[in-house]
N, C-alpha and C. Protein backbone atom coordinates (compact mmCIF):
# COMPACT_ATOMS: atom_id res chain seq x y z
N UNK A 1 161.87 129.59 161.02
CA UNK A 1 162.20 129.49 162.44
C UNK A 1 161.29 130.46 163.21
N UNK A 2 160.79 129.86 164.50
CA UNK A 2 159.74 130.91 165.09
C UNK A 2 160.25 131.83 165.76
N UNK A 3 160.48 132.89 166.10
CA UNK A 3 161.34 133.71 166.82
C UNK A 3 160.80 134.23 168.14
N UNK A 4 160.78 134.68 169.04
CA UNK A 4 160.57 135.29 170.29
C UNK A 4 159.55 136.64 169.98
N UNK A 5 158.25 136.82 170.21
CA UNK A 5 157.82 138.05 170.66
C UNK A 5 157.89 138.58 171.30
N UNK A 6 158.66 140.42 171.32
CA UNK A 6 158.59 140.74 172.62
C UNK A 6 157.79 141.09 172.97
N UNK A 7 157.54 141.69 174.25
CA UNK A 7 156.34 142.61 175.32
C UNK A 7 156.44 143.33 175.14
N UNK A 8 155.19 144.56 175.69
CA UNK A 8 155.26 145.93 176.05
C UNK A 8 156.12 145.52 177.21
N UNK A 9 157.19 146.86 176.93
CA UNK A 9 158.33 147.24 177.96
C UNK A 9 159.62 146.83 177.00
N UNK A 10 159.55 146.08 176.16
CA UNK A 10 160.48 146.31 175.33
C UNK A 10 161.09 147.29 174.57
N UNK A 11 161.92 148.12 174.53
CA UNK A 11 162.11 149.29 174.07
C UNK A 11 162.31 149.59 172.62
N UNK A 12 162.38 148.22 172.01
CA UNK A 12 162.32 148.45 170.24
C UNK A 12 161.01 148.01 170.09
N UNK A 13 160.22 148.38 170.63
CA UNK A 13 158.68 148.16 170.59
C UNK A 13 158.94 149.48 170.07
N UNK A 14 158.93 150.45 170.57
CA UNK A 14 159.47 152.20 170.53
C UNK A 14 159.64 152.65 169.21
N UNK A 15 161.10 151.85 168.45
CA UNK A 15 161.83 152.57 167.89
C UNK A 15 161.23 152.22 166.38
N UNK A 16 161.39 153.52 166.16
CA UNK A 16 161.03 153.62 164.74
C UNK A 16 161.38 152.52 163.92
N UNK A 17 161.76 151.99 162.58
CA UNK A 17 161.94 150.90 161.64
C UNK A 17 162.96 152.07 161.07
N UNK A 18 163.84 151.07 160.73
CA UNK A 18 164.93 151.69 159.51
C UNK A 18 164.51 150.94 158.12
N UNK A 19 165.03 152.27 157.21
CA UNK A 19 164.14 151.36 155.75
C UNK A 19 165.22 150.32 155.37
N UNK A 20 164.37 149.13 154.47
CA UNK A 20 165.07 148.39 153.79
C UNK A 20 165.89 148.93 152.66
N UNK A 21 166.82 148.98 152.39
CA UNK A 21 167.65 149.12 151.44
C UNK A 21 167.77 148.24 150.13
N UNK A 22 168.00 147.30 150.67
CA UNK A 22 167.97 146.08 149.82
C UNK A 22 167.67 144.66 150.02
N UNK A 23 166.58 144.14 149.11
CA UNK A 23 166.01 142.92 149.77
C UNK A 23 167.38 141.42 149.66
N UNK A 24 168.21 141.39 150.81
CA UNK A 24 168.89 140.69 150.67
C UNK A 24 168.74 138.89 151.34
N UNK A 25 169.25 138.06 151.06
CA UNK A 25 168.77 136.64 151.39
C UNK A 25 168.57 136.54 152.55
N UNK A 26 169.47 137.35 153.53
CA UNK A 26 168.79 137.26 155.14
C UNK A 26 167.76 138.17 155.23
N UNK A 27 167.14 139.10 154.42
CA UNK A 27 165.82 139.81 154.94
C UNK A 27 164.87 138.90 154.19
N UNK A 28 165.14 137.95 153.23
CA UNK A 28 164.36 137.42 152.87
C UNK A 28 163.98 135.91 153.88
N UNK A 29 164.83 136.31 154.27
CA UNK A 29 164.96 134.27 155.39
C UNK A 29 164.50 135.01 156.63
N UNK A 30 164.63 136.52 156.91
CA UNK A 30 164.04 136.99 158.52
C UNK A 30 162.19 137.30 157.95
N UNK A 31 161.89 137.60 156.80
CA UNK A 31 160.41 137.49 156.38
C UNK A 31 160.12 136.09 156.80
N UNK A 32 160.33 135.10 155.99
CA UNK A 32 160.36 133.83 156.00
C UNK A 32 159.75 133.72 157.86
N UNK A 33 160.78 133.79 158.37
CA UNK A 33 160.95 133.36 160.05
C UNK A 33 159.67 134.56 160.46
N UNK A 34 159.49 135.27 160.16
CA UNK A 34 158.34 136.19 160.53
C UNK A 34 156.90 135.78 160.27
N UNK A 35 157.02 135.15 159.11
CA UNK A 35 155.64 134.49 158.57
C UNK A 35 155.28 133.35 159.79
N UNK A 36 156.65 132.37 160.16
CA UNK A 36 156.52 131.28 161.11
C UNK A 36 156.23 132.17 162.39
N UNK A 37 156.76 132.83 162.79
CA UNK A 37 156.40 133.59 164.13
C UNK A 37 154.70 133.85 164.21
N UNK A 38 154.09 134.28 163.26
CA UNK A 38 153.19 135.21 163.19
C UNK A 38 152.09 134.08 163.21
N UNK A 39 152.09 132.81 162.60
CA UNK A 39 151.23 131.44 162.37
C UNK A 39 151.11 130.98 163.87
N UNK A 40 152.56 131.13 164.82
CA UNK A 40 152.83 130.07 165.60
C UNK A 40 152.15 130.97 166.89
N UNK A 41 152.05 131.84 166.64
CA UNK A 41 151.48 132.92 167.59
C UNK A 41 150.24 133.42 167.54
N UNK A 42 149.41 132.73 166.29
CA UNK A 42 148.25 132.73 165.87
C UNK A 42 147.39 134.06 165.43
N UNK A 43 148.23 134.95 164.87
CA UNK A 43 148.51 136.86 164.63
C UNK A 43 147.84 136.63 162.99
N UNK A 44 147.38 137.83 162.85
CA UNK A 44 146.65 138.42 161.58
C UNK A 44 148.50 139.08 160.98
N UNK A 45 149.22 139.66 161.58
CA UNK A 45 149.94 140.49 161.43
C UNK A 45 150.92 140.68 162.51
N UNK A 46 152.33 141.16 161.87
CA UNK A 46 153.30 140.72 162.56
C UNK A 46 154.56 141.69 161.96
N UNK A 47 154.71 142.78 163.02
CA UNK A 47 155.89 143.78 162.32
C UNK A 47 157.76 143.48 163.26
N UNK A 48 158.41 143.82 162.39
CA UNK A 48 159.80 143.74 162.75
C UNK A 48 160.03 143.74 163.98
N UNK A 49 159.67 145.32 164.44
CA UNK A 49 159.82 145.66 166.68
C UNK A 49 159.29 144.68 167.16
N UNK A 50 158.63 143.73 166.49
CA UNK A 50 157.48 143.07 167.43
C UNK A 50 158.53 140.92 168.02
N UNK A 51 159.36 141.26 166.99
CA UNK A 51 160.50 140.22 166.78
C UNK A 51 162.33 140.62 167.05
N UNK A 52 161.97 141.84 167.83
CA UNK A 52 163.18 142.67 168.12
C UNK A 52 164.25 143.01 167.18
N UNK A 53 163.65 143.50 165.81
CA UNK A 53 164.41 144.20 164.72
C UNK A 53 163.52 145.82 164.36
N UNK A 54 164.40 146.56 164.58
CA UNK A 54 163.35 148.08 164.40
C UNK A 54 163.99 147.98 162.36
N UNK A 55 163.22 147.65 161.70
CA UNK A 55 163.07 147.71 160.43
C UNK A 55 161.69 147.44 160.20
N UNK A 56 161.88 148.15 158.76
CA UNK A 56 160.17 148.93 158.22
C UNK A 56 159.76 147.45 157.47
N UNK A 57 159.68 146.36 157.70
CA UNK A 57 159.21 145.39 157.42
C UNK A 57 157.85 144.64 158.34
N UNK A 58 157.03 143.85 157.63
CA UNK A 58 155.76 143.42 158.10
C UNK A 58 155.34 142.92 157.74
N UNK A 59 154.54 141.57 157.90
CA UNK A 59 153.76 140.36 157.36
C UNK A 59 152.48 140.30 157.85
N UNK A 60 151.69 140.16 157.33
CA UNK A 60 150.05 139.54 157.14
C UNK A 60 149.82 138.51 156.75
N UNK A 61 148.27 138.11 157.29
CA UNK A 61 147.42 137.21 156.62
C UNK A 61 146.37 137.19 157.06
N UNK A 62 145.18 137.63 156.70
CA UNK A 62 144.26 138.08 157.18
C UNK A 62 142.88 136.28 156.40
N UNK A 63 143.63 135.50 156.07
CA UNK A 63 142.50 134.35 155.37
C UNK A 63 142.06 133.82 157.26
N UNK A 64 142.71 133.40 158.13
CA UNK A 64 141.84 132.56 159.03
C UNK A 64 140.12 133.24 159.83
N UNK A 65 140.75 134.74 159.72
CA UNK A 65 139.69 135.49 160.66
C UNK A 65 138.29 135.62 159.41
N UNK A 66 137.65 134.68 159.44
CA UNK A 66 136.61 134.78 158.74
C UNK A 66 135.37 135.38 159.50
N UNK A 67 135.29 135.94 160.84
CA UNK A 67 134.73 136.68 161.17
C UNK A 67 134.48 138.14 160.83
N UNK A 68 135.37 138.35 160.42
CA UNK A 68 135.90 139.96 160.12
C UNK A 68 136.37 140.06 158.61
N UNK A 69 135.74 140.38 158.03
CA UNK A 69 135.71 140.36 156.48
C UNK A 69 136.76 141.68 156.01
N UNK A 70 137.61 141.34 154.79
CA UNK A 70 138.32 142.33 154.19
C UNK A 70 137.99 142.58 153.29
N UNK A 71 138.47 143.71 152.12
CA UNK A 71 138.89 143.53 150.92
C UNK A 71 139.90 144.57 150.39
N UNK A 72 140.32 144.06 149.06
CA UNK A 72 141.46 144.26 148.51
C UNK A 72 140.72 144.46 146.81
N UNK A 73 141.66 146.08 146.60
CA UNK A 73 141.66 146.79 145.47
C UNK A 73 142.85 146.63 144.83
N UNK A 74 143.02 146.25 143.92
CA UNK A 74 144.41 146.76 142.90
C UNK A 74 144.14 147.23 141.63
N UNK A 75 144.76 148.30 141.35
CA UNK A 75 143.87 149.02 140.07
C UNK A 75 142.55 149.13 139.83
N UNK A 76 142.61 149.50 141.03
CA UNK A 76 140.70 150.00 141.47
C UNK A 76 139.28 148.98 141.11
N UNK A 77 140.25 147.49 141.10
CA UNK A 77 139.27 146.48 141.08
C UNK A 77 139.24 145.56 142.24
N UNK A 78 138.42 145.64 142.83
CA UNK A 78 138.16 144.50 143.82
C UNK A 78 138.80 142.88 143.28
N UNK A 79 139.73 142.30 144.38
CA UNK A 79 140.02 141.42 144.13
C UNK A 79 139.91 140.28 144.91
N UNK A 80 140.62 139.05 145.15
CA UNK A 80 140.20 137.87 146.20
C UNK A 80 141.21 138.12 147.32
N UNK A 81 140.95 138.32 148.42
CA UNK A 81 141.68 138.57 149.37
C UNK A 81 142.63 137.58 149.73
N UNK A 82 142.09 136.25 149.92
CA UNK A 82 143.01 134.73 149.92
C UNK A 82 143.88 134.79 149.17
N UNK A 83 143.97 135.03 147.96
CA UNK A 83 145.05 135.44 146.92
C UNK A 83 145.88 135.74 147.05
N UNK A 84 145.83 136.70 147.54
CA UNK A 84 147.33 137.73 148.02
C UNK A 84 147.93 137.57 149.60
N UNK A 85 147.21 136.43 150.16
CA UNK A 85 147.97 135.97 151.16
C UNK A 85 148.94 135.30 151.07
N UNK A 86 149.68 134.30 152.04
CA UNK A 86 150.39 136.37 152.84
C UNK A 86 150.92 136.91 152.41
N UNK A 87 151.10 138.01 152.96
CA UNK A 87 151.93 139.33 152.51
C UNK A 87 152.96 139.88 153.29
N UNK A 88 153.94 140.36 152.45
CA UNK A 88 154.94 140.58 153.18
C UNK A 88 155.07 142.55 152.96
N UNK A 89 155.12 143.38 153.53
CA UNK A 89 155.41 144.50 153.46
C UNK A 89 156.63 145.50 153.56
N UNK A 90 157.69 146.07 152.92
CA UNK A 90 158.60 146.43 153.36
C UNK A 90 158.78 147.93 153.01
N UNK A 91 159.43 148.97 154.01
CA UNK A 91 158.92 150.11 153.56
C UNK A 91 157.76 150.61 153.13
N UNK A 92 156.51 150.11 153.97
CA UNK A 92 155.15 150.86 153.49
C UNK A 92 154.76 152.35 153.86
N UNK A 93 154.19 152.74 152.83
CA UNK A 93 153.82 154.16 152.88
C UNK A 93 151.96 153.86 152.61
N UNK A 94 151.48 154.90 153.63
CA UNK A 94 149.68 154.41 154.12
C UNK A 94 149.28 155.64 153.69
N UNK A 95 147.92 155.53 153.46
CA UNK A 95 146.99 156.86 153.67
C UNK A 95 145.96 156.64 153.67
N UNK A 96 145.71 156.88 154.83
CA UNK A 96 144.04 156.80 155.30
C UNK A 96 143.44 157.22 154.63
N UNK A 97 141.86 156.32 154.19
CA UNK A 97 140.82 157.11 153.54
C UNK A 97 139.23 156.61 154.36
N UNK A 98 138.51 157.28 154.41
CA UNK A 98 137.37 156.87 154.88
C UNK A 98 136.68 157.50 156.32
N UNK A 99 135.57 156.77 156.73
CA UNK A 99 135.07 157.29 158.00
C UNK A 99 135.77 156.31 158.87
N UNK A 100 135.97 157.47 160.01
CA UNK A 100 136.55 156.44 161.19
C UNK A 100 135.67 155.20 161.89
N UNK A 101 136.06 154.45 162.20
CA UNK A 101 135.21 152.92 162.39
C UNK A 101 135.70 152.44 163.93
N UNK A 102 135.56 152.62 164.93
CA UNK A 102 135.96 151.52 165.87
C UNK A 102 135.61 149.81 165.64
N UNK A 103 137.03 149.68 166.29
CA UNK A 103 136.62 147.48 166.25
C UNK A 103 137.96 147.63 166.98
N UNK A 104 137.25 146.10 167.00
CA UNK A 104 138.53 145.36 168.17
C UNK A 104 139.74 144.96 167.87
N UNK A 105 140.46 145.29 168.73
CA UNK A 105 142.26 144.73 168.70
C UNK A 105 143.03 144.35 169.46
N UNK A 106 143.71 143.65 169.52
CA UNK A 106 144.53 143.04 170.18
C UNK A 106 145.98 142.92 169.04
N UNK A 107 146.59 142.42 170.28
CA UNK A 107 148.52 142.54 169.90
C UNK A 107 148.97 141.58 170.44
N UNK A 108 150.10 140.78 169.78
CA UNK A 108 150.77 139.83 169.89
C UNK A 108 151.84 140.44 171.35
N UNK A 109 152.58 141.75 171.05
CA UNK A 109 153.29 142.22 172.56
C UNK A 109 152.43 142.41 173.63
N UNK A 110 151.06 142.54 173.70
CA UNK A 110 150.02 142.21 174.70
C UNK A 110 149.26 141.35 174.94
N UNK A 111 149.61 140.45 174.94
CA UNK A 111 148.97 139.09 175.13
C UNK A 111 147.74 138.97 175.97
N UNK A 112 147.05 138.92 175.76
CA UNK A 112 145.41 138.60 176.26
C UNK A 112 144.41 140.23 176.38
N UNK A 113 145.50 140.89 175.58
CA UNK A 113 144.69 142.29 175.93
C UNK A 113 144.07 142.98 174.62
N UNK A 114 142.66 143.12 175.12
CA UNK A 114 141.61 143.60 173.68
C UNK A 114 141.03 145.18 174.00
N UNK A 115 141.00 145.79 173.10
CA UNK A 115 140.20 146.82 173.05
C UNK A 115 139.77 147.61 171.78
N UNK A 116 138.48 148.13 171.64
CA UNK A 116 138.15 149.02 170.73
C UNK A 116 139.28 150.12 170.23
N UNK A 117 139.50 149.56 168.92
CA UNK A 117 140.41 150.98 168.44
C UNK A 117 139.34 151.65 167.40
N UNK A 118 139.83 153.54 167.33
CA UNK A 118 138.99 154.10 165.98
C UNK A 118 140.15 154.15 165.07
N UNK A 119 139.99 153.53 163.44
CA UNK A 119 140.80 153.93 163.03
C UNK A 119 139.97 154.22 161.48
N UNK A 120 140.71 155.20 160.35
CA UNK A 120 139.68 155.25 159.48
C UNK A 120 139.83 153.67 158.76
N UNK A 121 138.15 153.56 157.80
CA UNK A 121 137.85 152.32 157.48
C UNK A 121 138.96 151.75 156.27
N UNK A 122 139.71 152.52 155.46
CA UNK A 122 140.50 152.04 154.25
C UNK A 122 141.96 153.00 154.44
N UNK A 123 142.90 152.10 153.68
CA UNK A 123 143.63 152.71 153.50
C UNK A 123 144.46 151.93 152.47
N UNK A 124 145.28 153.25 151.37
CA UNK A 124 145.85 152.75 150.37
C UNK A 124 147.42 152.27 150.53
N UNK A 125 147.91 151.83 150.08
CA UNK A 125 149.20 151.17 150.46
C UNK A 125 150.04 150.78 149.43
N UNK A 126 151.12 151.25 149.68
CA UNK A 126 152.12 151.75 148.65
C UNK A 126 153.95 150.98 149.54
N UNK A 127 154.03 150.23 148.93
CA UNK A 127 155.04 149.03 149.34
C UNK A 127 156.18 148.55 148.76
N UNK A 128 156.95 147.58 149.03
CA UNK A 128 157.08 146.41 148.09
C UNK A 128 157.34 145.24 149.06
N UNK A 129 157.37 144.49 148.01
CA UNK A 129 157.37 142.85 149.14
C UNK A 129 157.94 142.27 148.79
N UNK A 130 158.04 141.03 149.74
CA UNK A 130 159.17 140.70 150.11
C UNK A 130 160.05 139.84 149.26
N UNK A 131 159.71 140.35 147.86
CA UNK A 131 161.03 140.02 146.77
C UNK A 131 161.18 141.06 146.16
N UNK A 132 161.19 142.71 146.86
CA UNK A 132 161.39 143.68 146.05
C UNK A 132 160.79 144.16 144.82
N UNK A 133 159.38 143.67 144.88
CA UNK A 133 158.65 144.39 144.21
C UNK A 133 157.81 145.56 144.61
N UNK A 134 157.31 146.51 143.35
CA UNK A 134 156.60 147.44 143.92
C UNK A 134 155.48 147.03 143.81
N UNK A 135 154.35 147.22 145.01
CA UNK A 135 152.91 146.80 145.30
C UNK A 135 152.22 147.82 145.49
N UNK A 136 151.18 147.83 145.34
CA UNK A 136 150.27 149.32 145.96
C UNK A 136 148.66 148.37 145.74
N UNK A 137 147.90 149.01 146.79
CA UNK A 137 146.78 148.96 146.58
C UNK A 137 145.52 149.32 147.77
N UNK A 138 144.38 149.13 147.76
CA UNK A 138 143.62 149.50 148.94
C UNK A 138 142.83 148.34 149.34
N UNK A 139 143.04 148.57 151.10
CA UNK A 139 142.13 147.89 151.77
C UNK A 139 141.30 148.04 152.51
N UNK A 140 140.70 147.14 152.70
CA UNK A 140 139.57 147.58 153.53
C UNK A 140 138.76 146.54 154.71
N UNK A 141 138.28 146.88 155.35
CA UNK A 141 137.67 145.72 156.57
C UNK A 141 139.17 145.48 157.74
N UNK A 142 139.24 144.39 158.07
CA UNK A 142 140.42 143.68 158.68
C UNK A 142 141.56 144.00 157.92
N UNK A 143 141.73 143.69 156.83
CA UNK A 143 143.10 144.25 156.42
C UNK A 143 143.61 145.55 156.28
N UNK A 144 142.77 146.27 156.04
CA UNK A 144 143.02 147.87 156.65
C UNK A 144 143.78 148.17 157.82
N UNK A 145 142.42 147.35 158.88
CA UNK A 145 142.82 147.46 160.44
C UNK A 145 144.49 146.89 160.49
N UNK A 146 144.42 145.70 159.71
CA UNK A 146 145.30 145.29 160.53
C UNK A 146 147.18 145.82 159.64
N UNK A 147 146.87 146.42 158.58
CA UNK A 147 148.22 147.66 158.30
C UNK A 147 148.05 148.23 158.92
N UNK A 148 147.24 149.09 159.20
CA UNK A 148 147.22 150.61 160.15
C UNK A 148 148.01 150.16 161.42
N UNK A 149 147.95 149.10 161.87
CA UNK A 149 148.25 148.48 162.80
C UNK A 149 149.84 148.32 162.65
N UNK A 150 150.08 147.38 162.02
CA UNK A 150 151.74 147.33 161.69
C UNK A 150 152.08 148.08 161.49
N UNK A 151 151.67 149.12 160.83
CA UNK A 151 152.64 150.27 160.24
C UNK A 151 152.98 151.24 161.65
N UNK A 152 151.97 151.57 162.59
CA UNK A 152 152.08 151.81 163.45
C UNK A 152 153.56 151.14 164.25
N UNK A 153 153.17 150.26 164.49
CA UNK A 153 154.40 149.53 165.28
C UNK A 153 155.95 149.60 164.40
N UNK A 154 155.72 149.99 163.15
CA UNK A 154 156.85 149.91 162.61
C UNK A 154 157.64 151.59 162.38
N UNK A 155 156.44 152.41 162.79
CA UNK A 155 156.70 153.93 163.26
C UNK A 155 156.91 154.13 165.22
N UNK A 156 157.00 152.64 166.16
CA UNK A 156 157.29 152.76 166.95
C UNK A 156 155.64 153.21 167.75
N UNK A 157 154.96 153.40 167.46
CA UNK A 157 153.52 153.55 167.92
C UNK A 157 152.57 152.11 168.15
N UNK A 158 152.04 152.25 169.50
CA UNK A 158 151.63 150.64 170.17
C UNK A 158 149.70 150.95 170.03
N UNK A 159 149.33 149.99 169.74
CA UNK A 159 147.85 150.08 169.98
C UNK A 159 147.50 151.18 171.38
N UNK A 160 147.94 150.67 172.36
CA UNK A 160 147.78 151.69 173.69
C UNK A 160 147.61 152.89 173.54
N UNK A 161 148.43 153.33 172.76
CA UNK A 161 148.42 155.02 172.03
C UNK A 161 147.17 155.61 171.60
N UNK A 162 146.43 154.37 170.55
CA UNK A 162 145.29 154.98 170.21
C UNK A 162 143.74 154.57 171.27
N UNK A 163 144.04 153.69 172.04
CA UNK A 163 142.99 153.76 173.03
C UNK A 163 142.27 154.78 173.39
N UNK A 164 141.16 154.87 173.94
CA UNK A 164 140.55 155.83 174.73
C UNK A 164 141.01 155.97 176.18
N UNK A 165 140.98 156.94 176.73
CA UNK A 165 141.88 157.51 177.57
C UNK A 165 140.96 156.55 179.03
N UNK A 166 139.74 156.27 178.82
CA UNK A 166 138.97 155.55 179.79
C UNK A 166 139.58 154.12 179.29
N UNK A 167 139.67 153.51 178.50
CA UNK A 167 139.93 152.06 178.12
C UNK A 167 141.42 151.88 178.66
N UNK A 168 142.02 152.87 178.58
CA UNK A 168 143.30 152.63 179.20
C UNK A 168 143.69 152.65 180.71
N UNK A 169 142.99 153.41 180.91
CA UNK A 169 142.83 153.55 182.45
C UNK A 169 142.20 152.19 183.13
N UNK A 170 141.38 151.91 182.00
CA UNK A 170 140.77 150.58 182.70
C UNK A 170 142.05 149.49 182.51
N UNK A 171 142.52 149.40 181.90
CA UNK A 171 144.10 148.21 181.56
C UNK A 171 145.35 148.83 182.29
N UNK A 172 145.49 149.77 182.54
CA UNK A 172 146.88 150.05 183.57
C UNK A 172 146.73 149.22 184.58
N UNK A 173 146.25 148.52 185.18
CA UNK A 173 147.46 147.11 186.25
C UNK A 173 147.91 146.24 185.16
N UNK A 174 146.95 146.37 184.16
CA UNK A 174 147.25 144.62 183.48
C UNK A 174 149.20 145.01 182.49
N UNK A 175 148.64 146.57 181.98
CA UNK A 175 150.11 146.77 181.38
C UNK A 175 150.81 146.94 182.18
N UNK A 176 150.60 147.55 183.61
CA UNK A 176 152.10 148.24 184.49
C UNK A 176 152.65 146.78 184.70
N UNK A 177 151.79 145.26 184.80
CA UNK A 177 152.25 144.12 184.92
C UNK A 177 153.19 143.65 184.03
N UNK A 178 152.94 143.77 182.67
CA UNK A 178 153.11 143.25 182.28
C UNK A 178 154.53 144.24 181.21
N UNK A 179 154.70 145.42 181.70
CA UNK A 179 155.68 146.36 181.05
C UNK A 179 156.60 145.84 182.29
N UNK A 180 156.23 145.72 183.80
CA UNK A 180 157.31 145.03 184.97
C UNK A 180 157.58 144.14 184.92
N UNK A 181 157.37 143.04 184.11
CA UNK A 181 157.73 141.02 184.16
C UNK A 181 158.36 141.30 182.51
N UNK A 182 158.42 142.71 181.66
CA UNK A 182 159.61 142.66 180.22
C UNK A 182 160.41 142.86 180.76
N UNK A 183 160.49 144.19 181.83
CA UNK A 183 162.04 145.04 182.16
C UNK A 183 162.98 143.76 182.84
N UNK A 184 161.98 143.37 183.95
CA UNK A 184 162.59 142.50 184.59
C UNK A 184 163.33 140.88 183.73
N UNK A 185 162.90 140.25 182.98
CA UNK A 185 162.83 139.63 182.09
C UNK A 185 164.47 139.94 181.13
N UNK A 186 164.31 141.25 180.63
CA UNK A 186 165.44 141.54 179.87
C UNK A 186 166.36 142.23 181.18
N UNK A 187 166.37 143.27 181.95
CA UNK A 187 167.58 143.24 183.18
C UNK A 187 168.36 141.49 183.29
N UNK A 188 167.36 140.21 183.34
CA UNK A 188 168.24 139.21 183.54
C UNK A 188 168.80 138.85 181.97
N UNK A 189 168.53 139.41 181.05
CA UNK A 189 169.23 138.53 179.99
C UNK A 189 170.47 139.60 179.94
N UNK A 190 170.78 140.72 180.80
CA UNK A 190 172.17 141.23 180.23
C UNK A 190 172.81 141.00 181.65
């Protein structure tokens, strides 16, 4: 089922993720519905806040963007990235490794809005998914970017955050717009 993305101005955009406890048939059927959200919305990646649940859960798929090349280590062997699509993440634990890299990003709660993020180039990742297994491994290229990314949002931290303080300045009408048409938006749904 496809579910609703919210906007910036949503306030569980904010809130931290509570951990999974236990992978039970509705976190497995709200992955499920996350994977459809994330296709139907045409997203590399797609965390819980972003579907109005603050839990440490998150889905990928990094096969359509063949512009932007990844890769994927497991037991320190390079593997096929298509393979392990998609992915489901729950409770991930990150650690940056590498030189910092700017590239471009965009967000499903910001709809039409791009900008250069720096973030470092790899990072290892330490998980399980979404049948309660334990996963770990490193990525790199786009799939890097695009955990660093979820995990962010699932610690309540928005791309905006890591902008440059000029790039943002240049997008304040487009967000003060568009943080004023969420509030307003949710004021009418209560």
């Amino acid at each position: 089922m496809v579910l609703e993305v919210v906007k910036y101005g949503d306030p569980v955009l904010r809130e931290k993720g509570a951990r999974v406890e236990k992978i039970t048939p509705e976190i497995r059927q709200f992955i499920r519905d996350m994977y459809d959200t994330m296709y139907d919305a045409k997203g590399v990646g797609l965390a819980a806040q972003q579907v109005g649940r603050a839990l440490q859960i998150t889905v990928l798929d990094v096969r359509e963007a063949t512009d932007r090349p990844s890769t994927l280590e497991i037991n320190g062997k390079a593997v096929d990235v298509a393979a392990h699509m998609p992915m489901a993440l729950v409770n991930p634990v990150i650690r940056a490794q590498g030189e910092a890299a700017k590239g471009p990003e965009g967000c499903l709660s910001f709809p039409e809005m791009y900008a250069e993020i720096t973030r470092p180039e790899f990072v290892e990742v330490e998980a399980l998914d979404g049948e309660g297994r334990a996963v770990k491994f490193r990525a790199g290229g786009l799939l890097s970017r695009a955990v660093q990314h979820e995990v962010d949002h699932l610690n309540g931290i928005l791309f905006i955050d890591r902008m440059t303080s000029d790039t943002r300045q240049e997008l304040k009408p487009d967000l003060e717009a568009l943080q004023a048409a969420t509030k307003k938006r949710l004021r009418k749904q209560k």
